[in-house]
PDB file of N, CA and C in Angstrom:
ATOM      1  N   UNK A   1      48.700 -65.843 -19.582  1.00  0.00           N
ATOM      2  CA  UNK A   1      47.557 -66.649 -19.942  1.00  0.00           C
ATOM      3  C   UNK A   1      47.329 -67.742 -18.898  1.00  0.00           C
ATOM      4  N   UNK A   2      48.401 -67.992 -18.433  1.00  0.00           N
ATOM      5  CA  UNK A   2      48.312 -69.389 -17.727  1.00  0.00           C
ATOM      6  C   UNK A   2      47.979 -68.885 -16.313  1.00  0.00           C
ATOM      7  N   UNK A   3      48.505 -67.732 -16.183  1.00  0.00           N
ATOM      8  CA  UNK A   3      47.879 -67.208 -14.544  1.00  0.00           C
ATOM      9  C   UNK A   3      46.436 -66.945 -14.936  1.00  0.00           C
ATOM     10  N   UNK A   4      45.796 -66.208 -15.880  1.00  0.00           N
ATOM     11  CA  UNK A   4      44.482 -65.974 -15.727  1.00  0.00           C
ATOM     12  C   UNK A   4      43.619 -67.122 -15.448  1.00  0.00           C
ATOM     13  N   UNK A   5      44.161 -68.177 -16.232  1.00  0.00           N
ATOM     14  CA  UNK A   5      42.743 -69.474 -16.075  1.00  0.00           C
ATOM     15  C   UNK A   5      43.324 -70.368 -14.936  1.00  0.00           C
ATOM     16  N   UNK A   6      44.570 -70.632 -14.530  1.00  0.00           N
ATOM     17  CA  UNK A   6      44.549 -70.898 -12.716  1.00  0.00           C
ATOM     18  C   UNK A   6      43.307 -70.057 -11.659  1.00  0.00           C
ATOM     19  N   UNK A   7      43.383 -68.682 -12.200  1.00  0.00           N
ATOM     20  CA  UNK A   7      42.699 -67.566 -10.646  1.00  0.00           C
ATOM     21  C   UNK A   7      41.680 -67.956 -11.382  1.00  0.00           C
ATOM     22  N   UNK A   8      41.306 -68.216 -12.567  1.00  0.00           N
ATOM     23  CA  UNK A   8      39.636 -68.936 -12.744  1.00  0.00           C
ATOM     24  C   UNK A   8      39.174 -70.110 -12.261  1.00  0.00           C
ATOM     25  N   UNK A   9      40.273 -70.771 -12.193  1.00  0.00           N
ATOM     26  CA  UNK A   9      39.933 -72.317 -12.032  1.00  0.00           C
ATOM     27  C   UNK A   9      39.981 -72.495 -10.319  1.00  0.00           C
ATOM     28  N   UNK A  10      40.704 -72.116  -9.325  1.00  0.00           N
ATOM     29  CA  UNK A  10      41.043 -71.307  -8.361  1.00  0.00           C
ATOM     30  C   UNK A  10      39.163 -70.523  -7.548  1.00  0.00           C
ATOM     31  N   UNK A  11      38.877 -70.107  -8.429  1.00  0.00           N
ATOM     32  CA  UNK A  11      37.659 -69.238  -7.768  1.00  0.00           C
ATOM     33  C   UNK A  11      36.702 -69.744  -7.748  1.00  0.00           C
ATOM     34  N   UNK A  12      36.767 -70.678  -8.788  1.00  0.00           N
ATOM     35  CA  UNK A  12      35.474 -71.913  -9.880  1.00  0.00           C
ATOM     36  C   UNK A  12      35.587 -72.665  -8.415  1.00  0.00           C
ATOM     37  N   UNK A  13      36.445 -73.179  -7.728  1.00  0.00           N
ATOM     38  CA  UNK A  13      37.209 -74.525  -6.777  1.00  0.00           C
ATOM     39  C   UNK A  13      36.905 -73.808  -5.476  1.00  0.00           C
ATOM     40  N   UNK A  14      36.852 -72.340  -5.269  1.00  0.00           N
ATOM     41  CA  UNK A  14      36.249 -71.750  -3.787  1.00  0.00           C
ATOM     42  C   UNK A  14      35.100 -71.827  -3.863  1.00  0.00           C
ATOM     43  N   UNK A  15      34.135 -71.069  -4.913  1.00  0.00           N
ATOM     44  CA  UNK A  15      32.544 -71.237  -4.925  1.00  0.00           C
ATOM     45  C   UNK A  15      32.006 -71.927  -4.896  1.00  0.00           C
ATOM     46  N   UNK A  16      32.185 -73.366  -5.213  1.00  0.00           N
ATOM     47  CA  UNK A  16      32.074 -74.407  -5.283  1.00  0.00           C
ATOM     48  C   UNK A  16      31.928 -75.204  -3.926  1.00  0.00           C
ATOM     49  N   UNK A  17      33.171 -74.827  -3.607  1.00  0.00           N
ATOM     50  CA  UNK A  17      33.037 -75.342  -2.164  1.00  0.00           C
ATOM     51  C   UNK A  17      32.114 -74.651  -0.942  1.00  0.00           C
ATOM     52  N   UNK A  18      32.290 -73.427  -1.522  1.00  0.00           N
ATOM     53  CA  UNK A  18      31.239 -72.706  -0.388  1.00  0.00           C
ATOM     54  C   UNK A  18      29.856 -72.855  -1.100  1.00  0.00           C
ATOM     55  N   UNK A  19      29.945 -73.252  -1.751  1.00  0.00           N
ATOM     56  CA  UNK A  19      28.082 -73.674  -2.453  1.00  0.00           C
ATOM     57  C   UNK A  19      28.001 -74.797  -1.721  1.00  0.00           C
ATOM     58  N   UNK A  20      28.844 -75.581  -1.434  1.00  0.00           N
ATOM     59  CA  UNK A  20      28.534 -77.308  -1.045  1.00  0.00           C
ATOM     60  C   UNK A  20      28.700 -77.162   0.367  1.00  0.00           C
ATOM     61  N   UNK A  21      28.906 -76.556   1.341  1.00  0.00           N
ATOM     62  CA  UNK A  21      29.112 -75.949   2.843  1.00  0.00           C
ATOM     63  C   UNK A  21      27.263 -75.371   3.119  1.00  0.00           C
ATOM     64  N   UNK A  22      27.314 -74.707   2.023  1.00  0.00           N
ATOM     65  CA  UNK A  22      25.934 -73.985   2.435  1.00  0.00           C
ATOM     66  C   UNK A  22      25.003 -74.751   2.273  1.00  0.00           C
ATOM     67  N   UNK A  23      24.889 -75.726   1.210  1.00  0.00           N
ATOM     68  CA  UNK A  23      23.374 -76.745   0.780  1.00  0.00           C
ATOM     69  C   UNK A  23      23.946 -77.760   1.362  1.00  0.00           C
ATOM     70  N   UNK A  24      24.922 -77.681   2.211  1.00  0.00           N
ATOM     71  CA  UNK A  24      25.177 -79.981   2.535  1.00  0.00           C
ATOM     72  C   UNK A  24      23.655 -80.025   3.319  1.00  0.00           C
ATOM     73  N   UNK A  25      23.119 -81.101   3.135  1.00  0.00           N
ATOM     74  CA  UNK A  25      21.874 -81.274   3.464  1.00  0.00           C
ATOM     75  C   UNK A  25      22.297 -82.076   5.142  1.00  0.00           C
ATOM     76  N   UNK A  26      20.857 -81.457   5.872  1.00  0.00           N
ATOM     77  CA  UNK A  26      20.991 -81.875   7.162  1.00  0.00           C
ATOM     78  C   UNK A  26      19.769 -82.377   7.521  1.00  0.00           C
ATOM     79  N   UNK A  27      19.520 -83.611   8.671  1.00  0.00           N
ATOM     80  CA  UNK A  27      18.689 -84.304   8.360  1.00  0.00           C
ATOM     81  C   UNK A  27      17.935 -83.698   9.699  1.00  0.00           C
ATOM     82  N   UNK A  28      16.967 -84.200  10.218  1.00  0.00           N
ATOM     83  CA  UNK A  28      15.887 -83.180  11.017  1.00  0.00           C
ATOM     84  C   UNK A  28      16.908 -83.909  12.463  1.00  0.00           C
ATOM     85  N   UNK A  29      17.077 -85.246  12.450  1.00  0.00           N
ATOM     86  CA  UNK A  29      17.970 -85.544  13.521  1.00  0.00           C
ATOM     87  C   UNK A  29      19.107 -84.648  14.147  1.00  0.00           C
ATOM     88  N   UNK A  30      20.159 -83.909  13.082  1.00  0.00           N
ATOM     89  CA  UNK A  30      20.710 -82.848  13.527  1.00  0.00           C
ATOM     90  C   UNK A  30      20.760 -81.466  13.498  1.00  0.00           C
ATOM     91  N   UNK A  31      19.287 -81.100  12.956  1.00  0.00           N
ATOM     92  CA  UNK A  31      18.885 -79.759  12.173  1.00  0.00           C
ATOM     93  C   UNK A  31      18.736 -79.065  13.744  1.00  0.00           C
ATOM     94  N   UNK A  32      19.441 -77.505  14.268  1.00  0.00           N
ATOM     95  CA  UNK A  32      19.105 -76.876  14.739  1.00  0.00           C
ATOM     96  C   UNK A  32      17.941 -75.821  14.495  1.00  0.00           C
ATOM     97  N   UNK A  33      17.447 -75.317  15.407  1.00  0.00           N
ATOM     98  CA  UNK A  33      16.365 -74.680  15.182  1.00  0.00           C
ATOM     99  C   UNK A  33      16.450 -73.682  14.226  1.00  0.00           C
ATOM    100  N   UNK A  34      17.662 -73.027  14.082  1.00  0.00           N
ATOM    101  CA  UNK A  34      17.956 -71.757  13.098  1.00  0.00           C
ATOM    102  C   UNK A  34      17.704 -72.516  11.701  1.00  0.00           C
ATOM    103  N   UNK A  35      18.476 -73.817  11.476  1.00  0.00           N
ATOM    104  CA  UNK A  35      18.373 -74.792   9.985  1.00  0.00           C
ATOM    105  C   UNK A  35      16.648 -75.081   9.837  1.00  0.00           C
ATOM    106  N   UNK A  36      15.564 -75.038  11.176  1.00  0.00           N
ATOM    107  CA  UNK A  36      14.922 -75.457  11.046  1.00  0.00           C
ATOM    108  C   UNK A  36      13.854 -74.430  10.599  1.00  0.00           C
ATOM    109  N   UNK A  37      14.047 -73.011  11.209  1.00  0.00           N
ATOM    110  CA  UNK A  37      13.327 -71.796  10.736  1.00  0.00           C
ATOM    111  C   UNK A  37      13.716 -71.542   9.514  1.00  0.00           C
ATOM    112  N   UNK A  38      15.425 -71.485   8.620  1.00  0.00           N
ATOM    113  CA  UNK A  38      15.372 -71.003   7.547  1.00  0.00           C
ATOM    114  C   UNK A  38      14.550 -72.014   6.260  1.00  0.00           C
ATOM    115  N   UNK A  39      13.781 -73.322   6.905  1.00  0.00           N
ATOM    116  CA  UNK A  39      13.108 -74.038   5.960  1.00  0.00           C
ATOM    117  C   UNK A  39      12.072 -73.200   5.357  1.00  0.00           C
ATOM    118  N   UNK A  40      11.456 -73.676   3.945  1.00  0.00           N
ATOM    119  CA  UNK A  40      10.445 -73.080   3.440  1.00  0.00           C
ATOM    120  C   UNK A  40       9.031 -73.618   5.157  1.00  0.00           C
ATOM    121  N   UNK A  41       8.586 -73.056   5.436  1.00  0.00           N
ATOM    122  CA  UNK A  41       7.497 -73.042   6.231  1.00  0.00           C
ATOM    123  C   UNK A  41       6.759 -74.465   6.050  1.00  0.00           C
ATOM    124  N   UNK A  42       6.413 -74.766   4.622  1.00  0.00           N
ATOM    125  CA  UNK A  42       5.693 -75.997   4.460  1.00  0.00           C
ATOM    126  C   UNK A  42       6.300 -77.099   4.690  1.00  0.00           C
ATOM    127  N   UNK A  43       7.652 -77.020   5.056  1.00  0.00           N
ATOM    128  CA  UNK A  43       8.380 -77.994   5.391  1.00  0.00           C
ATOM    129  C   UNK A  43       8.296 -78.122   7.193  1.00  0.00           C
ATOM    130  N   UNK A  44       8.111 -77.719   7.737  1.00  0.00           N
ATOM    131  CA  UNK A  44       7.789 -77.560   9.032  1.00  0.00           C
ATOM    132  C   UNK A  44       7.393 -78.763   9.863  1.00  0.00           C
ATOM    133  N   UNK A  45       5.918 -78.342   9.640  1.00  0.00           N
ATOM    134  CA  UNK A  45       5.462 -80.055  10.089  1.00  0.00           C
ATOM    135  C   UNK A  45       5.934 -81.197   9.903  1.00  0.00           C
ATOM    136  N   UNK A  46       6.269 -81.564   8.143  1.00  0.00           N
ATOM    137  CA  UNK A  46       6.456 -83.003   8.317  1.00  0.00           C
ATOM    138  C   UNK A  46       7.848 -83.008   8.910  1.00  0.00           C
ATOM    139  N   UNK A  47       8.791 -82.095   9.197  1.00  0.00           N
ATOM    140  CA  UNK A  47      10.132 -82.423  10.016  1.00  0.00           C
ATOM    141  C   UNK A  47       9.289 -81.975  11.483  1.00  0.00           C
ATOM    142  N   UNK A  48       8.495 -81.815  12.021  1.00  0.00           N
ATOM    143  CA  UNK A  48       8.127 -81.952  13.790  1.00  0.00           C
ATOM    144  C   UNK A  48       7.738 -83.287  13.729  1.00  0.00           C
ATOM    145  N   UNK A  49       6.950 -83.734  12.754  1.00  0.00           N
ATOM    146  CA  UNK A  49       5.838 -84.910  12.898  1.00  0.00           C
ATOM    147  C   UNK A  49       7.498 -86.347  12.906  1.00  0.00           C
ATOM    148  N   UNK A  50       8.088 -85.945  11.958  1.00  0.00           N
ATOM    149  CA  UNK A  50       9.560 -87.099  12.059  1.00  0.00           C
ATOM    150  C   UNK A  50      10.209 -86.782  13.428  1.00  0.00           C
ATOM    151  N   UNK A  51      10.315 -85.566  14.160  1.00  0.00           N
ATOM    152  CA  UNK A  51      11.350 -85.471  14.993  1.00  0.00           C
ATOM    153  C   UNK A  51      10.113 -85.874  16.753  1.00  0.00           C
ATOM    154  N   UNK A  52       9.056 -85.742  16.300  1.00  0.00           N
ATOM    155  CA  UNK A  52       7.979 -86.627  17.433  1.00  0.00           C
ATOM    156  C   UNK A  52       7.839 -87.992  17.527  1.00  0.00           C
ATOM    157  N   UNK A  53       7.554 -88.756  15.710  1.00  0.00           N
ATOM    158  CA  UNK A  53       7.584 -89.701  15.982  1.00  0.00           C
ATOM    159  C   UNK A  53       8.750 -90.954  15.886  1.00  0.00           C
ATOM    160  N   UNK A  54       9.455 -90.326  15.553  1.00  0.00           N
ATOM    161  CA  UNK A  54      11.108 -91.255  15.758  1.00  0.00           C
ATOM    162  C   UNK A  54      11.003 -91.868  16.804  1.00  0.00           C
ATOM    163  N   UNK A  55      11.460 -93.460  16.631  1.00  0.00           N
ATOM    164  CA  UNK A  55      11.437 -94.180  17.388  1.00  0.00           C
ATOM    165  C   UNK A  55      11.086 -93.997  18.955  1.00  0.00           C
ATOM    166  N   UNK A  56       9.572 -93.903  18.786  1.00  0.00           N
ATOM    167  CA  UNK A  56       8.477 -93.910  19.714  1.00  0.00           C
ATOM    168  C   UNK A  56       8.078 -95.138  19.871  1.00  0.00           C
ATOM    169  N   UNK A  57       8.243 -95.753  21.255  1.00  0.00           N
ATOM    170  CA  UNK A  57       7.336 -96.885  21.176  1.00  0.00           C
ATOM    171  C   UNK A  57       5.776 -96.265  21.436  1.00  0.00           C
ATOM    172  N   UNK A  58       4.947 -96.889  20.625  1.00  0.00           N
ATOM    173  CA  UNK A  58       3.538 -96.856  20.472  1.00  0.00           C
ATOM    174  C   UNK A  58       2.529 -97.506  21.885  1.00  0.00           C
ATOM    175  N   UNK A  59       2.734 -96.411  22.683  1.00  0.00           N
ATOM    176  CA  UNK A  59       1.909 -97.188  23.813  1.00  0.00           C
ATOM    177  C   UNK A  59       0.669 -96.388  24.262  1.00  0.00           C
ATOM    178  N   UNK A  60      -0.388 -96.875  24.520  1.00  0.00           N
ATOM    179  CA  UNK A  60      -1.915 -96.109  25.092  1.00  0.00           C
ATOM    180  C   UNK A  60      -1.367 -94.789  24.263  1.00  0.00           C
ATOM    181  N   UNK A  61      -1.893 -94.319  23.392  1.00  0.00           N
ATOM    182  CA  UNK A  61      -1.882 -93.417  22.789  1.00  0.00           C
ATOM    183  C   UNK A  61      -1.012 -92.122  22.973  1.00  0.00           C
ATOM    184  N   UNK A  62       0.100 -93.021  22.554  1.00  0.00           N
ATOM    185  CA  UNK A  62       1.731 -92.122  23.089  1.00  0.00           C
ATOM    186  C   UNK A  62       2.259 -91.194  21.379  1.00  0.00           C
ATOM    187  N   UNK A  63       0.898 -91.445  20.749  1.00  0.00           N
ATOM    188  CA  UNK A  63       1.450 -91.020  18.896  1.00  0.00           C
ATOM    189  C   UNK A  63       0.573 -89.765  18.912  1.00  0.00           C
ATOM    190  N   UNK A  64       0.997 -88.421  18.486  1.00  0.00           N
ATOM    191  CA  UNK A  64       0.738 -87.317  17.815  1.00  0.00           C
ATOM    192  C   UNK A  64       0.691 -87.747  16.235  1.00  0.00           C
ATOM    193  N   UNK A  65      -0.918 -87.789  16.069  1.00  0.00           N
ATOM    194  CA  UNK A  65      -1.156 -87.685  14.605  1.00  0.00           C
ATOM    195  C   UNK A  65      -0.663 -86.427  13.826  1.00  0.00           C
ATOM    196  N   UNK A  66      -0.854 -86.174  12.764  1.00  0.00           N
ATOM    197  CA  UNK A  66       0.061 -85.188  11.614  1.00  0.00           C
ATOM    198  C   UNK A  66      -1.015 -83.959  11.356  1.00  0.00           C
ATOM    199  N   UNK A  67      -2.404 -84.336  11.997  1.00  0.00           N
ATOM    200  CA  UNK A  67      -3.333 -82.992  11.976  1.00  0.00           C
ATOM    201  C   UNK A  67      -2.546 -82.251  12.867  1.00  0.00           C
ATOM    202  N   UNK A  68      -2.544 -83.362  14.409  1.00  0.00           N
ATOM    203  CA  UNK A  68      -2.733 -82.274  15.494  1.00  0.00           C
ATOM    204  C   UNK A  68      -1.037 -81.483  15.305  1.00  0.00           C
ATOM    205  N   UNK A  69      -0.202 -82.531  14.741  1.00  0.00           N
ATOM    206  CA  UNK A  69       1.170 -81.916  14.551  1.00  0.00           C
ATOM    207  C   UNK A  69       0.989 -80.501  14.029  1.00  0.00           C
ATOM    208  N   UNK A  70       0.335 -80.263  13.265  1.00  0.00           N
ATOM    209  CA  UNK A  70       0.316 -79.252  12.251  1.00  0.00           C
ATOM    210  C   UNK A  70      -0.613 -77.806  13.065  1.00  0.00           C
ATOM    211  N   UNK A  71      -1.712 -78.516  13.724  1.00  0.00           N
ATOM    212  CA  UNK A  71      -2.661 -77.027  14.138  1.00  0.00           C
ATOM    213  C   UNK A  71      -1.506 -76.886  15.408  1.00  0.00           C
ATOM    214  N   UNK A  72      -1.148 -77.782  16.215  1.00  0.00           N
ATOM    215  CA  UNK A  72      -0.999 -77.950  17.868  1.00  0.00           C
ATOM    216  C   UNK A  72       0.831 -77.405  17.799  1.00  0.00           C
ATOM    217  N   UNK A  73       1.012 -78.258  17.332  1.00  0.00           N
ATOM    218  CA  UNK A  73       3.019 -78.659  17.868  1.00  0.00           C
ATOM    219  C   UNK A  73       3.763 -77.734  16.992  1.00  0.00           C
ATOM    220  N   UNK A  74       3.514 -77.779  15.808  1.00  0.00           N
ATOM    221  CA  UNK A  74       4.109 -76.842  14.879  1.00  0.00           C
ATOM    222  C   UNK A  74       4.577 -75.746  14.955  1.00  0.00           C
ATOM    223  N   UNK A  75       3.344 -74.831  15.581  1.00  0.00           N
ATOM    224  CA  UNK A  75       3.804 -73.775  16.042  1.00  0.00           C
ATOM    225  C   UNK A  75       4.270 -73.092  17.314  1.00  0.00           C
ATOM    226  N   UNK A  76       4.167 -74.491  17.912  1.00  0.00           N
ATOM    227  CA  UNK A  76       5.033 -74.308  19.970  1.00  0.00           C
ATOM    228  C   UNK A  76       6.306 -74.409  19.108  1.00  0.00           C
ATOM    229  N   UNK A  77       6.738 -75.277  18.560  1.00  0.00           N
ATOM    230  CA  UNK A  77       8.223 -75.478  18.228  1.00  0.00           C
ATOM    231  C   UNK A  77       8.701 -74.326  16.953  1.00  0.00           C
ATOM    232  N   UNK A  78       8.002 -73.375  16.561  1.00  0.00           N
ATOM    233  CA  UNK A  78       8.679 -72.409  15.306  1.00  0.00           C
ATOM    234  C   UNK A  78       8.912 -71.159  17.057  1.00  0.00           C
ATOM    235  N   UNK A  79       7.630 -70.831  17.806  1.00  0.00           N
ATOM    236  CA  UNK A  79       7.725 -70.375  18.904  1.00  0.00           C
ATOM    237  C   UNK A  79       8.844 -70.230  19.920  1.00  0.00           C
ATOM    238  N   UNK A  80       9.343 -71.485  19.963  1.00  0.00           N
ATOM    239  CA  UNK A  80      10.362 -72.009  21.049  1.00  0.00           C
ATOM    240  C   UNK A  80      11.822 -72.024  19.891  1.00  0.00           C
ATOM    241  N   UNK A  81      11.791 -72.126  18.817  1.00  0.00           N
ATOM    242  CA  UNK A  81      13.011 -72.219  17.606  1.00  0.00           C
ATOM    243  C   UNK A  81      13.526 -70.589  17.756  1.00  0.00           C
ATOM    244  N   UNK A  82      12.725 -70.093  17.730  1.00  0.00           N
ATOM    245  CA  UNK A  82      12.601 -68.725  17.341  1.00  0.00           C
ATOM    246  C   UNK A  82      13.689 -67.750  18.914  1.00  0.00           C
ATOM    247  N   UNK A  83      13.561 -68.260  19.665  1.00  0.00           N
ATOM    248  CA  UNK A  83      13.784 -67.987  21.618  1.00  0.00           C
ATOM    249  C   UNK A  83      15.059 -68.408  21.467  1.00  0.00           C
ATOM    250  N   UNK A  84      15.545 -69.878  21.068  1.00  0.00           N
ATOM    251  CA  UNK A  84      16.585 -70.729  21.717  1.00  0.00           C
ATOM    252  C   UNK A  84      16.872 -71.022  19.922  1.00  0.00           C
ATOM    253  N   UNK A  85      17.750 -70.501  19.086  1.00  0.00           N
ATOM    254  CA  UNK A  85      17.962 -71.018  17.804  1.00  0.00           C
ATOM    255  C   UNK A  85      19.397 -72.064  17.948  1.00  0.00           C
ATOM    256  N   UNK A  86      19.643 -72.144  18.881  1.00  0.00           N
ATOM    257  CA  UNK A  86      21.165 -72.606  19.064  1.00  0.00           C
ATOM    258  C   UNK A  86      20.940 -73.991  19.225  1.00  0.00           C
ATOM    259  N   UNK A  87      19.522 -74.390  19.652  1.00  0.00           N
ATOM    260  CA  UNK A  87      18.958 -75.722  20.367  1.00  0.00           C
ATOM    261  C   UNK A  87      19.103 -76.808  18.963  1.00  0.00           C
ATOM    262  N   UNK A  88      19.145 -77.481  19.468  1.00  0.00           N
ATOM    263  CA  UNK A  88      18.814 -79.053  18.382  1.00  0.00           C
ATOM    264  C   UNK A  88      17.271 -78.909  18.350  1.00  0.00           C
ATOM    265  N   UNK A  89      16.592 -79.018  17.265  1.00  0.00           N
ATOM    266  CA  UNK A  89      15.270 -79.425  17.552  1.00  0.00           C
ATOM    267  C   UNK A  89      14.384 -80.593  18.377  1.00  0.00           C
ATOM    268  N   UNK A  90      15.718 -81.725  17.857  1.00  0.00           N
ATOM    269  CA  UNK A  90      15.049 -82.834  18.595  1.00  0.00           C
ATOM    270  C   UNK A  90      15.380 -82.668  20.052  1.00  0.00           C
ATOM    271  N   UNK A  91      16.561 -82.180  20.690  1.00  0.00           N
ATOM    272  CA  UNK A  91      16.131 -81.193  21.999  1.00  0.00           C
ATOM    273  C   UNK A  91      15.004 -81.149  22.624  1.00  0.00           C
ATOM    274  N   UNK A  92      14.206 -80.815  21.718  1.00  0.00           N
ATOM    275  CA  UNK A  92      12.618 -80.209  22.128  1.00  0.00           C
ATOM    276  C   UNK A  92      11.786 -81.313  22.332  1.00  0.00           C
ATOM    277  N   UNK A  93      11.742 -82.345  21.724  1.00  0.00           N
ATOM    278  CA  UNK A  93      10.977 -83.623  21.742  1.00  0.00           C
ATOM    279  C   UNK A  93       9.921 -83.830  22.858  1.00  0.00           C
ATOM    280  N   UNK A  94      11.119 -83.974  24.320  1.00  0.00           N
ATOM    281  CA  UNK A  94      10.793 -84.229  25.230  1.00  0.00           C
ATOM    282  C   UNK A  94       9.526 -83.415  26.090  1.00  0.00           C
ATOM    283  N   UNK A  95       9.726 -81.934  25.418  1.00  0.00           N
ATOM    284  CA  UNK A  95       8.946 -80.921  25.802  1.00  0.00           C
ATOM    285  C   UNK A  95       7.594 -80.260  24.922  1.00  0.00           C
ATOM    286  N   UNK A  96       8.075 -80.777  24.066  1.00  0.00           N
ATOM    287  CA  UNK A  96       6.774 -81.031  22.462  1.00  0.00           C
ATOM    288  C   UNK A  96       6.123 -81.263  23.205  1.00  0.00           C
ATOM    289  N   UNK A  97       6.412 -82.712  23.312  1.00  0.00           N
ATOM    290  CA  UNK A  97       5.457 -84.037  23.486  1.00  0.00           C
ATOM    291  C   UNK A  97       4.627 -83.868  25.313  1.00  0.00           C
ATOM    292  N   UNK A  98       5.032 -83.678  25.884  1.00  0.00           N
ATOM    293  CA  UNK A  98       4.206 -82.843  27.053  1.00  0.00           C
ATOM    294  C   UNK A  98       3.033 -81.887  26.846  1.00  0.00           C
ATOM    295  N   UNK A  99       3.664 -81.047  26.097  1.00  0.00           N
ATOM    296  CA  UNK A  99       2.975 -79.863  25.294  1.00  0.00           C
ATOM    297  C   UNK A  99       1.696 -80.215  24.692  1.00  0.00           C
ATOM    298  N   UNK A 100       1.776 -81.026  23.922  1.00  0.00           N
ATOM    299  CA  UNK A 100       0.937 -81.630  23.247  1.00  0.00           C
ATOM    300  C   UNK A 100       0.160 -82.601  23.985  1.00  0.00           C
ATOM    301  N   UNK A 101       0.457 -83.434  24.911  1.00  0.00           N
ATOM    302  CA  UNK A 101      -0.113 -84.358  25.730  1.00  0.00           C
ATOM    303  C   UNK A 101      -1.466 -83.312  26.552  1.00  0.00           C
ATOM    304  N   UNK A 102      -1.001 -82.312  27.074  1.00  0.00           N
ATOM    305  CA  UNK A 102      -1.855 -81.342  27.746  1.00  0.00           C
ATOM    306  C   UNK A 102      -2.880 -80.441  26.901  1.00  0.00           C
ATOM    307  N   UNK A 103      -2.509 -80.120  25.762  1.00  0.00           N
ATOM    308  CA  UNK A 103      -3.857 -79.757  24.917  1.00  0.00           C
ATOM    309  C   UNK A 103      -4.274 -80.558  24.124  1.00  0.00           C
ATOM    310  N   UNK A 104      -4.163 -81.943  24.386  1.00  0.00           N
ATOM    311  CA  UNK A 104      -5.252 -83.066  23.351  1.00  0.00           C
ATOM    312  C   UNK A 104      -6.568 -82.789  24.132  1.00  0.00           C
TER     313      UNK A 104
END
């Protein structure tokens, strides 16, 4: 009796842990592109639009509004996630934001 509800209590204490491995939440600061593709889709933008405008200083129109995030940047970076999944997203920032500078 006492072995059966140990290997229960035991399996209860692995799943558990591998449930909490798989959902630990990750914030867009260290989300790789693979964490960033398996998002629901609608989550997309507003993690490009945080990982663009993070501490940006605001100069002569150095800010990507959340339209153009969405028609413009969104999908260079699911594009480029998709190529390089190993990358950090914010990685990309530097090359977004170029990206985007040239088709405003």
């Amino acid at each position: 009796m006492f072995n059966k509800s140990f290997k229960k209590i035991a399996l209860t204490g692995l799943l558990l842990s591998a449930a909490a491995t798989t959902f630990a939440a990750t914030t867009p600061a260290d989300m790789t592109c693979k964490e960033f593709l398996d998002l629901n889709p609608k989550s997309y933008t507003p993690v490009v639009f945080w990982v663009l405008n993070d501490t940006t200083e605001y100069k002569q129109g150095d800010y990507v509004d959340f339209q153009e995030t969405d028609t413009l940047v969104t999908p260079k970076v699911v594009e480029v996630c998709k190529k390089s999944p190993e990358k950090k997203v914010t990685d990309l920032k530097q090359d977004i934001l170029s990206f985007a500078k040239k088709h405003m």
